[in-house]
PDB file of N, CA and C in Angstrom:
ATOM      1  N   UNK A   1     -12.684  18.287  14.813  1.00  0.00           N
ATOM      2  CA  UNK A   1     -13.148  17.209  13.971  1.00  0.00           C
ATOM      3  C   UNK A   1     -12.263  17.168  12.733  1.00  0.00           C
ATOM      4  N   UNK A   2     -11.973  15.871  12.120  1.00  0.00           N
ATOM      5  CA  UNK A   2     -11.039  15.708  11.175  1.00  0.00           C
ATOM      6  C   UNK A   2     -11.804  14.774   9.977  1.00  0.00           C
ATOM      7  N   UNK A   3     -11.824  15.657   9.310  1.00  0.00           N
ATOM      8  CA  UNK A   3     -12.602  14.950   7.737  1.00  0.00           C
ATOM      9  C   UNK A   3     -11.504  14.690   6.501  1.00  0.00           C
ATOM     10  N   UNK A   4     -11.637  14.543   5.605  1.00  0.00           N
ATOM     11  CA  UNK A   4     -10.843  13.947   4.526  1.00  0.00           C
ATOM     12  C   UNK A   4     -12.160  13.519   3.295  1.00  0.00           C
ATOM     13  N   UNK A   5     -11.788  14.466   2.597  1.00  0.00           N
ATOM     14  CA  UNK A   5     -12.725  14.727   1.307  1.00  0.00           C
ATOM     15  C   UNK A   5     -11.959  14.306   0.055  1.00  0.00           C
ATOM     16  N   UNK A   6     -12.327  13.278  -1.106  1.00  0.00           N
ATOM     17  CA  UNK A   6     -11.614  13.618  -2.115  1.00  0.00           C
ATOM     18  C   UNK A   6     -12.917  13.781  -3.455  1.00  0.00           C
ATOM     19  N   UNK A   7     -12.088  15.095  -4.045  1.00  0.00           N
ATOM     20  CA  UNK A   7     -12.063  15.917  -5.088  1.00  0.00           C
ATOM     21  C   UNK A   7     -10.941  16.393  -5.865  1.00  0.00           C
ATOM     22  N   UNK A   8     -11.395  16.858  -7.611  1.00  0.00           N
ATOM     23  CA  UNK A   8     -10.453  17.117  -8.151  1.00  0.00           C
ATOM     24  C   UNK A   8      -9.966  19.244  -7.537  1.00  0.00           C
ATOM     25  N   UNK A   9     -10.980  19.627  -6.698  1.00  0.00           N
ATOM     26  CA  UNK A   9     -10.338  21.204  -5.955  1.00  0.00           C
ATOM     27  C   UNK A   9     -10.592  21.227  -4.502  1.00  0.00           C
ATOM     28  N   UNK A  10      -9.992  22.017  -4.251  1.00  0.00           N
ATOM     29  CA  UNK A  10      -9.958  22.460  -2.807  1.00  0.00           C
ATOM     30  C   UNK A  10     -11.498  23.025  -2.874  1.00  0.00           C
ATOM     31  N   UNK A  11     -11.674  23.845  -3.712  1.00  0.00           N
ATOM     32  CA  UNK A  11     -13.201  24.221  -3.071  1.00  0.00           C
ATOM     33  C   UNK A  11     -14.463  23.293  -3.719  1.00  0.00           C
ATOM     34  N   UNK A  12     -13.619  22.232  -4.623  1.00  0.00           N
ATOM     35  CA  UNK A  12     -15.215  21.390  -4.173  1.00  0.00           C
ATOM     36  C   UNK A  12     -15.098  20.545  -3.188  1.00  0.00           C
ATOM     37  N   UNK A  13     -13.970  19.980  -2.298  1.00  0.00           N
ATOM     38  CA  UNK A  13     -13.698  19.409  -1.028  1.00  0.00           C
ATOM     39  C   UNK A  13     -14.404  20.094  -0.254  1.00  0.00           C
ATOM     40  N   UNK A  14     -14.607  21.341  -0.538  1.00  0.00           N
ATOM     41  CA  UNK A  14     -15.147  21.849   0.949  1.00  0.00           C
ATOM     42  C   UNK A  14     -16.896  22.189   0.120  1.00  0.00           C
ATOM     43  N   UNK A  15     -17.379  22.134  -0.628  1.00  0.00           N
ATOM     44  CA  UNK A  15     -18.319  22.137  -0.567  1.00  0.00           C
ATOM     45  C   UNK A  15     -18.908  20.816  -0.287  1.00  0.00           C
ATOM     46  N   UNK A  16     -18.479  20.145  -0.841  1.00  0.00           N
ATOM     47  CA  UNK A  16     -18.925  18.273   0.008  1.00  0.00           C
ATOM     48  C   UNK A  16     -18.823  18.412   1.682  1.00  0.00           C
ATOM     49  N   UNK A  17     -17.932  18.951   2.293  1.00  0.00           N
ATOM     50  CA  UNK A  17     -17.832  19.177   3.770  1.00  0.00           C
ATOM     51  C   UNK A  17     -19.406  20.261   4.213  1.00  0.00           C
ATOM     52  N   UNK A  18     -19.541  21.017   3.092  1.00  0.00           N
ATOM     53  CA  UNK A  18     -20.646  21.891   3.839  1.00  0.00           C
ATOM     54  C   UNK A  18     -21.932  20.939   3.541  1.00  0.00           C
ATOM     55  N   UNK A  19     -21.793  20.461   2.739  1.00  0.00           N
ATOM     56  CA  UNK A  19     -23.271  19.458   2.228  1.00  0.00           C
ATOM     57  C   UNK A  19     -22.931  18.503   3.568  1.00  0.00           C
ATOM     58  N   UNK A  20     -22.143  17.670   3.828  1.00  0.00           N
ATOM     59  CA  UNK A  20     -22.209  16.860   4.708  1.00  0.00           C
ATOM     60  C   UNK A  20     -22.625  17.065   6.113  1.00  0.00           C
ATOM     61  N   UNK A  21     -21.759  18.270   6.629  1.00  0.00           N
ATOM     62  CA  UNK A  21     -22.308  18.852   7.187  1.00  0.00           C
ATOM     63  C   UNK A  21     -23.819  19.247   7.761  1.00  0.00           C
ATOM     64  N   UNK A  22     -24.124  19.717   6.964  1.00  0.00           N
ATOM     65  CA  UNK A  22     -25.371  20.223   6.776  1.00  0.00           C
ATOM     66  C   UNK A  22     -26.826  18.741   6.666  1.00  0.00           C
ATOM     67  N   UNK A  23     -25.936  18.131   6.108  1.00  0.00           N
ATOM     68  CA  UNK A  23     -26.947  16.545   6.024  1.00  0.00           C
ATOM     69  C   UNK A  23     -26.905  15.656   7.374  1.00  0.00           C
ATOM     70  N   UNK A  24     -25.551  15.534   7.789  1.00  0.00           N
ATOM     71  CA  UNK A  24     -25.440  14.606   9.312  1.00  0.00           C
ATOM     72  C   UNK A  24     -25.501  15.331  10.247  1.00  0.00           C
ATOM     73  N   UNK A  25     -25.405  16.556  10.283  1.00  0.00           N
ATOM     74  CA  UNK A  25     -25.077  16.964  11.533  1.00  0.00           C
ATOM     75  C   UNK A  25     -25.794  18.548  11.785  1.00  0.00           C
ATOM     76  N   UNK A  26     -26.883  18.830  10.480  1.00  0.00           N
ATOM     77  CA  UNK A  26     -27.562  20.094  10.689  1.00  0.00           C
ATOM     78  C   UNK A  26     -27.172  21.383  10.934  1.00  0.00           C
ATOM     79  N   UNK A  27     -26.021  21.384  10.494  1.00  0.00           N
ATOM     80  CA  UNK A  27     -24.911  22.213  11.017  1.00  0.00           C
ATOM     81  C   UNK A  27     -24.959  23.521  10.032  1.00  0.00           C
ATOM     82  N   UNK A  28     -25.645  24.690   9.856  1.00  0.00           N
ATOM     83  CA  UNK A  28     -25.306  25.704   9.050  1.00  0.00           C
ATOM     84  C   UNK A  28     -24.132  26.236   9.278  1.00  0.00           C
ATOM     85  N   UNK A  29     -24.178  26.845   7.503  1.00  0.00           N
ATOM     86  CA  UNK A  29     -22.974  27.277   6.926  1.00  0.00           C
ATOM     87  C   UNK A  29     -22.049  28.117   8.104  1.00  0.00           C
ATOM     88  N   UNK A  30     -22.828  29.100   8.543  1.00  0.00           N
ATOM     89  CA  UNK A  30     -22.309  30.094   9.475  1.00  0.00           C
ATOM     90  C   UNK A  30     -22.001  29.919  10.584  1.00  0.00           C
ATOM     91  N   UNK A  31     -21.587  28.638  11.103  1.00  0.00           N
ATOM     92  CA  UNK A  31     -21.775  27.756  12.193  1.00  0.00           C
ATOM     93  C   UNK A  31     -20.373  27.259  12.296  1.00  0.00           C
ATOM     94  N   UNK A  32     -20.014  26.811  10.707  1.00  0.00           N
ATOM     95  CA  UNK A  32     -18.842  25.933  10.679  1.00  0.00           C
ATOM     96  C   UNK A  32     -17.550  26.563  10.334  1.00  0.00           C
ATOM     97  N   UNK A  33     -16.580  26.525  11.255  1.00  0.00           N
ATOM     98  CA  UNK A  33     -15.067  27.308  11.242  1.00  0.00           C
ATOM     99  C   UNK A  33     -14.074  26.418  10.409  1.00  0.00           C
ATOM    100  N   UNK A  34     -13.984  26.303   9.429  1.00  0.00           N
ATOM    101  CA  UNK A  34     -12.641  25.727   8.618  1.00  0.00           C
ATOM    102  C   UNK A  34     -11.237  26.175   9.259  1.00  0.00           C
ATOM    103  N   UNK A  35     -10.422  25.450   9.781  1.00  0.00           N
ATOM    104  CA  UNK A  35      -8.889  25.757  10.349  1.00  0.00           C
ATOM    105  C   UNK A  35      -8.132  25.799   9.275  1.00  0.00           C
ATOM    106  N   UNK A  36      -7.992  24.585   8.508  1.00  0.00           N
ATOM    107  CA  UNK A  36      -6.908  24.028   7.698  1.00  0.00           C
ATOM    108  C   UNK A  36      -7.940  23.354   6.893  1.00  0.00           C
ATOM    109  N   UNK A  37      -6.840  23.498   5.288  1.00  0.00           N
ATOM    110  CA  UNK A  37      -7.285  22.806   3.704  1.00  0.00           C
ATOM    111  C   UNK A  37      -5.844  22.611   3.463  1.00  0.00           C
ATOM    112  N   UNK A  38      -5.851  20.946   3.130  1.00  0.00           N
ATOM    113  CA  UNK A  38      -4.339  20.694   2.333  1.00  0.00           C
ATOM    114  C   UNK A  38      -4.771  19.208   1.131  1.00  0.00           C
ATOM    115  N   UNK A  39      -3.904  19.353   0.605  1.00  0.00           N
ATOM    116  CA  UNK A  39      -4.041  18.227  -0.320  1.00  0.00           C
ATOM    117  C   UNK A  39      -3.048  17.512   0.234  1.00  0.00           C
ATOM    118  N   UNK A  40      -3.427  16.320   0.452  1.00  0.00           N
ATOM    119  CA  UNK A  40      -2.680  14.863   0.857  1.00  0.00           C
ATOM    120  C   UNK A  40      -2.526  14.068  -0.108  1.00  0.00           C
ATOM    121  N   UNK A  41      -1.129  13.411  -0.118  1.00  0.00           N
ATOM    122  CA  UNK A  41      -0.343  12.379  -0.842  1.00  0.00           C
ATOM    123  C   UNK A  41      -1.491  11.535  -0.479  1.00  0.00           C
ATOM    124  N   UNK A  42      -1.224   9.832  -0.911  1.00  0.00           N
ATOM    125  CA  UNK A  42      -1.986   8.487  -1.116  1.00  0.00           C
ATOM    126  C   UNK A  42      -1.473   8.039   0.419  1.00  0.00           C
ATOM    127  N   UNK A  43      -0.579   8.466   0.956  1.00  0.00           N
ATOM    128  CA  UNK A  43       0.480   7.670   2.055  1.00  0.00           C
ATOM    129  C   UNK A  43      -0.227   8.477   3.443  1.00  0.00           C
ATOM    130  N   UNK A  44      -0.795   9.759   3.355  1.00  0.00           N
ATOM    131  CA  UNK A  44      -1.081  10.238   4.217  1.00  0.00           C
ATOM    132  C   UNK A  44      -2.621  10.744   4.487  1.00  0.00           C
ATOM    133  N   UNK A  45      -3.397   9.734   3.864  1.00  0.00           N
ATOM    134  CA  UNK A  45      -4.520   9.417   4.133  1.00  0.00           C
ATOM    135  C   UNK A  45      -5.054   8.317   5.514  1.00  0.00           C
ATOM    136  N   UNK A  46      -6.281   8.541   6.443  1.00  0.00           N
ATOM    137  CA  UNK A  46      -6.383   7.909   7.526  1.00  0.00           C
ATOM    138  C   UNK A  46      -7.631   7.422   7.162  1.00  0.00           C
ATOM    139  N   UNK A  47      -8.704   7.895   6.106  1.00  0.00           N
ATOM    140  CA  UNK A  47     -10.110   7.520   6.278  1.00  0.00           C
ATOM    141  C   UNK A  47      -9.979   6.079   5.070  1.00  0.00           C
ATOM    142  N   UNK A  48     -10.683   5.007   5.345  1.00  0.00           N
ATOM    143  CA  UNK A  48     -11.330   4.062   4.318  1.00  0.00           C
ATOM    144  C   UNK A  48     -11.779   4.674   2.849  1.00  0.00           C
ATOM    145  N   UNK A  49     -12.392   5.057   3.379  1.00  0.00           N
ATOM    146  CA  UNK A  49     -13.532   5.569   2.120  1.00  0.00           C
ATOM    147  C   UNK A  49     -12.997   6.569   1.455  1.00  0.00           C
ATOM    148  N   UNK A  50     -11.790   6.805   1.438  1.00  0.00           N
ATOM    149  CA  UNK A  50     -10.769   7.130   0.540  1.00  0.00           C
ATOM    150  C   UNK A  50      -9.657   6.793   0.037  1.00  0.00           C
ATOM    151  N   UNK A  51      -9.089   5.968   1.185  1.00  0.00           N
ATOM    152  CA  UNK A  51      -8.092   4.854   0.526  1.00  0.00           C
ATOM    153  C   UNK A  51      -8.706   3.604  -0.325  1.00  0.00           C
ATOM    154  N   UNK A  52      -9.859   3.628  -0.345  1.00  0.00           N
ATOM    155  CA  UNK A  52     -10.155   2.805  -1.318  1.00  0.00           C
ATOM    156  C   UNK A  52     -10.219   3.409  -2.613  1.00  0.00           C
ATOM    157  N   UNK A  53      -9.955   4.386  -2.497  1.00  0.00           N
ATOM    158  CA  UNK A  53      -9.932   5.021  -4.039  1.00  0.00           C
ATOM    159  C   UNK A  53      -8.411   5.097  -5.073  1.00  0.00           C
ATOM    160  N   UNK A  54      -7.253   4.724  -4.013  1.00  0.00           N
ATOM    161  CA  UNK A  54      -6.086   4.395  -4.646  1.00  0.00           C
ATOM    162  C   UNK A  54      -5.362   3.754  -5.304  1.00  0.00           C
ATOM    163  N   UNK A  55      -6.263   2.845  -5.325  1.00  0.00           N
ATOM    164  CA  UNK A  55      -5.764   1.751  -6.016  1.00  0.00           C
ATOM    165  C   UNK A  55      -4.655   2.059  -7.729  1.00  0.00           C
ATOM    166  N   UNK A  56      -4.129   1.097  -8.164  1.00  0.00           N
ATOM    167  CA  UNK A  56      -3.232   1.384  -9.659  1.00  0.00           C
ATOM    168  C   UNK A  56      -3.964   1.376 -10.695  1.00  0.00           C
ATOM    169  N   UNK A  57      -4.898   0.506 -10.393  1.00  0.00           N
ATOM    170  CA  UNK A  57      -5.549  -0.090 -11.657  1.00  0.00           C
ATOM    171  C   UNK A  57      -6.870   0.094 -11.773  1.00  0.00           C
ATOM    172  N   UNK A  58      -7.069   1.196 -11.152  1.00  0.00           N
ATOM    173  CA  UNK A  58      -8.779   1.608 -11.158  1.00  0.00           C
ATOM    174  C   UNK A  58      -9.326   2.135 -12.255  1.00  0.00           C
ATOM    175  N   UNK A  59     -10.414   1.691 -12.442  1.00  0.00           N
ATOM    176  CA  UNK A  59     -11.004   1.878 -13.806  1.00  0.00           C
ATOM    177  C   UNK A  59     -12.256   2.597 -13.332  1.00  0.00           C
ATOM    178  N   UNK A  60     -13.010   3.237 -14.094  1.00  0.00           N
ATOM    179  CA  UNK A  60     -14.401   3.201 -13.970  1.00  0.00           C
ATOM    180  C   UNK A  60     -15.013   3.111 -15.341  1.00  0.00           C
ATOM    181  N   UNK A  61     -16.198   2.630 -15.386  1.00  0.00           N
ATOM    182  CA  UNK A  61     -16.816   2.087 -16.748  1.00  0.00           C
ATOM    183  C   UNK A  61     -17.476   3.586 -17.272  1.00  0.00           C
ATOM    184  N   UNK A  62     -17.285   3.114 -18.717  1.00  0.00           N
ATOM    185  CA  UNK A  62     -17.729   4.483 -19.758  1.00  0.00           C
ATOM    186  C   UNK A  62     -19.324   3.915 -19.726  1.00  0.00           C
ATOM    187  N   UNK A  63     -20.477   4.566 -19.222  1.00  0.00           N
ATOM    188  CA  UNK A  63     -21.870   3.966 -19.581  1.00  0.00           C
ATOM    189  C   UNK A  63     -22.534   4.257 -20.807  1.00  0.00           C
ATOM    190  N   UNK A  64     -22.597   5.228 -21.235  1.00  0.00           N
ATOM    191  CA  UNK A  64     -23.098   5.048 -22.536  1.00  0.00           C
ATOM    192  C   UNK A  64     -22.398   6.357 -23.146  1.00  0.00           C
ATOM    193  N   UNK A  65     -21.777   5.931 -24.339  1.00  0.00           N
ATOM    194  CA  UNK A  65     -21.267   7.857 -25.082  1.00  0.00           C
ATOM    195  C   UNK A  65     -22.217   7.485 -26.038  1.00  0.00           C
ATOM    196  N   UNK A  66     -22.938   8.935 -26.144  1.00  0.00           N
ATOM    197  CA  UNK A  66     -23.529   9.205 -27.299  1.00  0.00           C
ATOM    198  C   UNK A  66     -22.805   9.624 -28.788  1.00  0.00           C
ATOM    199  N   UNK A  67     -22.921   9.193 -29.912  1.00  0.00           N
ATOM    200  CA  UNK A  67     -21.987  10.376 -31.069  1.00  0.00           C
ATOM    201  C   UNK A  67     -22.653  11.235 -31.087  1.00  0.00           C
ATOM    202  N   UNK A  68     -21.468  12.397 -31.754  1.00  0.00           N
ATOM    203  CA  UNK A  68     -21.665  13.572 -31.715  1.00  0.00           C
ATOM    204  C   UNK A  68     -22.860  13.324 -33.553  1.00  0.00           C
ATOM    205  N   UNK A  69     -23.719  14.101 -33.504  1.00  0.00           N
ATOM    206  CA  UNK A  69     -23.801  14.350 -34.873  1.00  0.00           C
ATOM    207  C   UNK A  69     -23.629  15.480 -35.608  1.00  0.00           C
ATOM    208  N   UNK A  70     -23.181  15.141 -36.676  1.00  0.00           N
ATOM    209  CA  UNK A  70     -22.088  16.384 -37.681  1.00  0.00           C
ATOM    210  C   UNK A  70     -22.699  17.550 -37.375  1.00  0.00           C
ATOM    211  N   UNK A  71     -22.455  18.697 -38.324  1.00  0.00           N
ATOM    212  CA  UNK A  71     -22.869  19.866 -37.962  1.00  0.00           C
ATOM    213  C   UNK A  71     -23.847  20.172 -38.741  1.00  0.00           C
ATOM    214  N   UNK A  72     -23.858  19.903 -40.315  1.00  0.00           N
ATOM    215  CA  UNK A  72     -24.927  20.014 -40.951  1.00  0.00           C
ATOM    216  C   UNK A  72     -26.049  19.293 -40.622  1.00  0.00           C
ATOM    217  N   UNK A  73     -26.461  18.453 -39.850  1.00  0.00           N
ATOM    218  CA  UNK A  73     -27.667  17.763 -39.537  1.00  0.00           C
ATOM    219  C   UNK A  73     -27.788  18.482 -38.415  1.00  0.00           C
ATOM    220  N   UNK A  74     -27.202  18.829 -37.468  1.00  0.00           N
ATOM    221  CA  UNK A  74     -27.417  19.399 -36.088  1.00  0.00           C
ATOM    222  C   UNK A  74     -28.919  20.616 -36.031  1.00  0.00           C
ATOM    223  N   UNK A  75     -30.000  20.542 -35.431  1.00  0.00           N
ATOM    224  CA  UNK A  75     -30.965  21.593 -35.356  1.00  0.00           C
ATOM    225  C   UNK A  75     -31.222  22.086 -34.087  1.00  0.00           C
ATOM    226  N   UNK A  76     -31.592  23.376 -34.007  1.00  0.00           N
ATOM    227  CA  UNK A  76     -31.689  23.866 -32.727  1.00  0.00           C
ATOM    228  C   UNK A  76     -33.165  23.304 -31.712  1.00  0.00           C
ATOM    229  N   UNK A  77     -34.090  22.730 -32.821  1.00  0.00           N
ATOM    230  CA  UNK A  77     -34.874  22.203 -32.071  1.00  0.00           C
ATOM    231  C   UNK A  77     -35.222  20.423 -33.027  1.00  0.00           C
ATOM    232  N   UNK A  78     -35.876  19.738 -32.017  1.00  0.00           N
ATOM    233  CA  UNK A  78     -35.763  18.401 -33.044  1.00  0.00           C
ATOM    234  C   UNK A  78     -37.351  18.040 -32.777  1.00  0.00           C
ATOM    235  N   UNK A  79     -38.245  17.532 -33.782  1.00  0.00           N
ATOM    236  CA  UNK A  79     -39.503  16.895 -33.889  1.00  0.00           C
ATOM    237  C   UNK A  79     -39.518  15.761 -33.079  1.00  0.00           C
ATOM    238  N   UNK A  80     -38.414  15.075 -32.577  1.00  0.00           N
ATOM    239  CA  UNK A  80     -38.508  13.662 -32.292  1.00  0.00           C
ATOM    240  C   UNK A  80     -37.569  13.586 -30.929  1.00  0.00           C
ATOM    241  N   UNK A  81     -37.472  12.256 -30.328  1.00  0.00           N
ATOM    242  CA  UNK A  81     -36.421  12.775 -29.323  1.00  0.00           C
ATOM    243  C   UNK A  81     -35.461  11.295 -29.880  1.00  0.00           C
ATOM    244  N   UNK A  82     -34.305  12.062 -29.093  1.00  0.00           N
ATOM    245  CA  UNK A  82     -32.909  11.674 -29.975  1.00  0.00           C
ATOM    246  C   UNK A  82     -33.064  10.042 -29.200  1.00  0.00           C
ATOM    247  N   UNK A  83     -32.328   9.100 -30.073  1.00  0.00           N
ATOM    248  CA  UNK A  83     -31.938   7.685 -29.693  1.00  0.00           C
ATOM    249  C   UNK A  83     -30.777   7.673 -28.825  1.00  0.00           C
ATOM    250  N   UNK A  84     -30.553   7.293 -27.870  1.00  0.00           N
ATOM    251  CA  UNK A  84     -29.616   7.414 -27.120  1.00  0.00           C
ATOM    252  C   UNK A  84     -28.930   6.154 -26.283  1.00  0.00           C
ATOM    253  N   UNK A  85     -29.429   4.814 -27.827  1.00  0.00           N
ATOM    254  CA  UNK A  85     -29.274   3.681 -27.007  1.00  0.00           C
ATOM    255  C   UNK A  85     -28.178   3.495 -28.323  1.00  0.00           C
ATOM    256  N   UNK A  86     -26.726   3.068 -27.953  1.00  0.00           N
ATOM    257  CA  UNK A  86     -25.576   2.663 -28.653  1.00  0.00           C
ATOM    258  C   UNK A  86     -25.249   1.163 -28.544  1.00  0.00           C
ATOM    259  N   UNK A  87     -24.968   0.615 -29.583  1.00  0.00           N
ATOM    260  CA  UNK A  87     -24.908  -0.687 -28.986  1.00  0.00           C
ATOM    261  C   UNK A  87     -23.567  -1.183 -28.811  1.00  0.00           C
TER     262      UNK A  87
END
């Protein structure tokens, strides 16, 4: 069987392979023989659902950053809960 995982490591590629695994196909850990791990160029990809990730101009949207607040206001515990809506 030939999979194609993308991640920024080799071992979180393969932990997505054991989750997947394990989700489609019920397959425990001790079950499954890894042959080969390589990192592939953009050119030597075969699956969709990763060549769609190549694109030049891919963006993904920032959803919300919180600010940091300074250090002198900072408390280890807070009475209230923090605002976390930025506009």
């Amino acid at each position: 069987m030939y999979k194609e995982y993308r991640d920024v490591t080799i071992n979180g590629a393969v932990g997505q392979m054991y989750m997947e695994m394990a989700g489609r196909h019920r397959a425990h850990p001790n079950t499954i023989q890894i042959i080969n791990t390589a990192v592939l160029k953009d050119s030597e990809c075969k699956r969709s659902h990763v060549q769609e990730m190549h694109g030049e101009g891919l963006k993904y949207p920032v959803i919300r950053k919180v600010p940091m607040v300074s250090k002198k206001y900072r408390t280890t515990f807070k009475a209230t809960r923090p605002n976390t809506f930025v506009h």
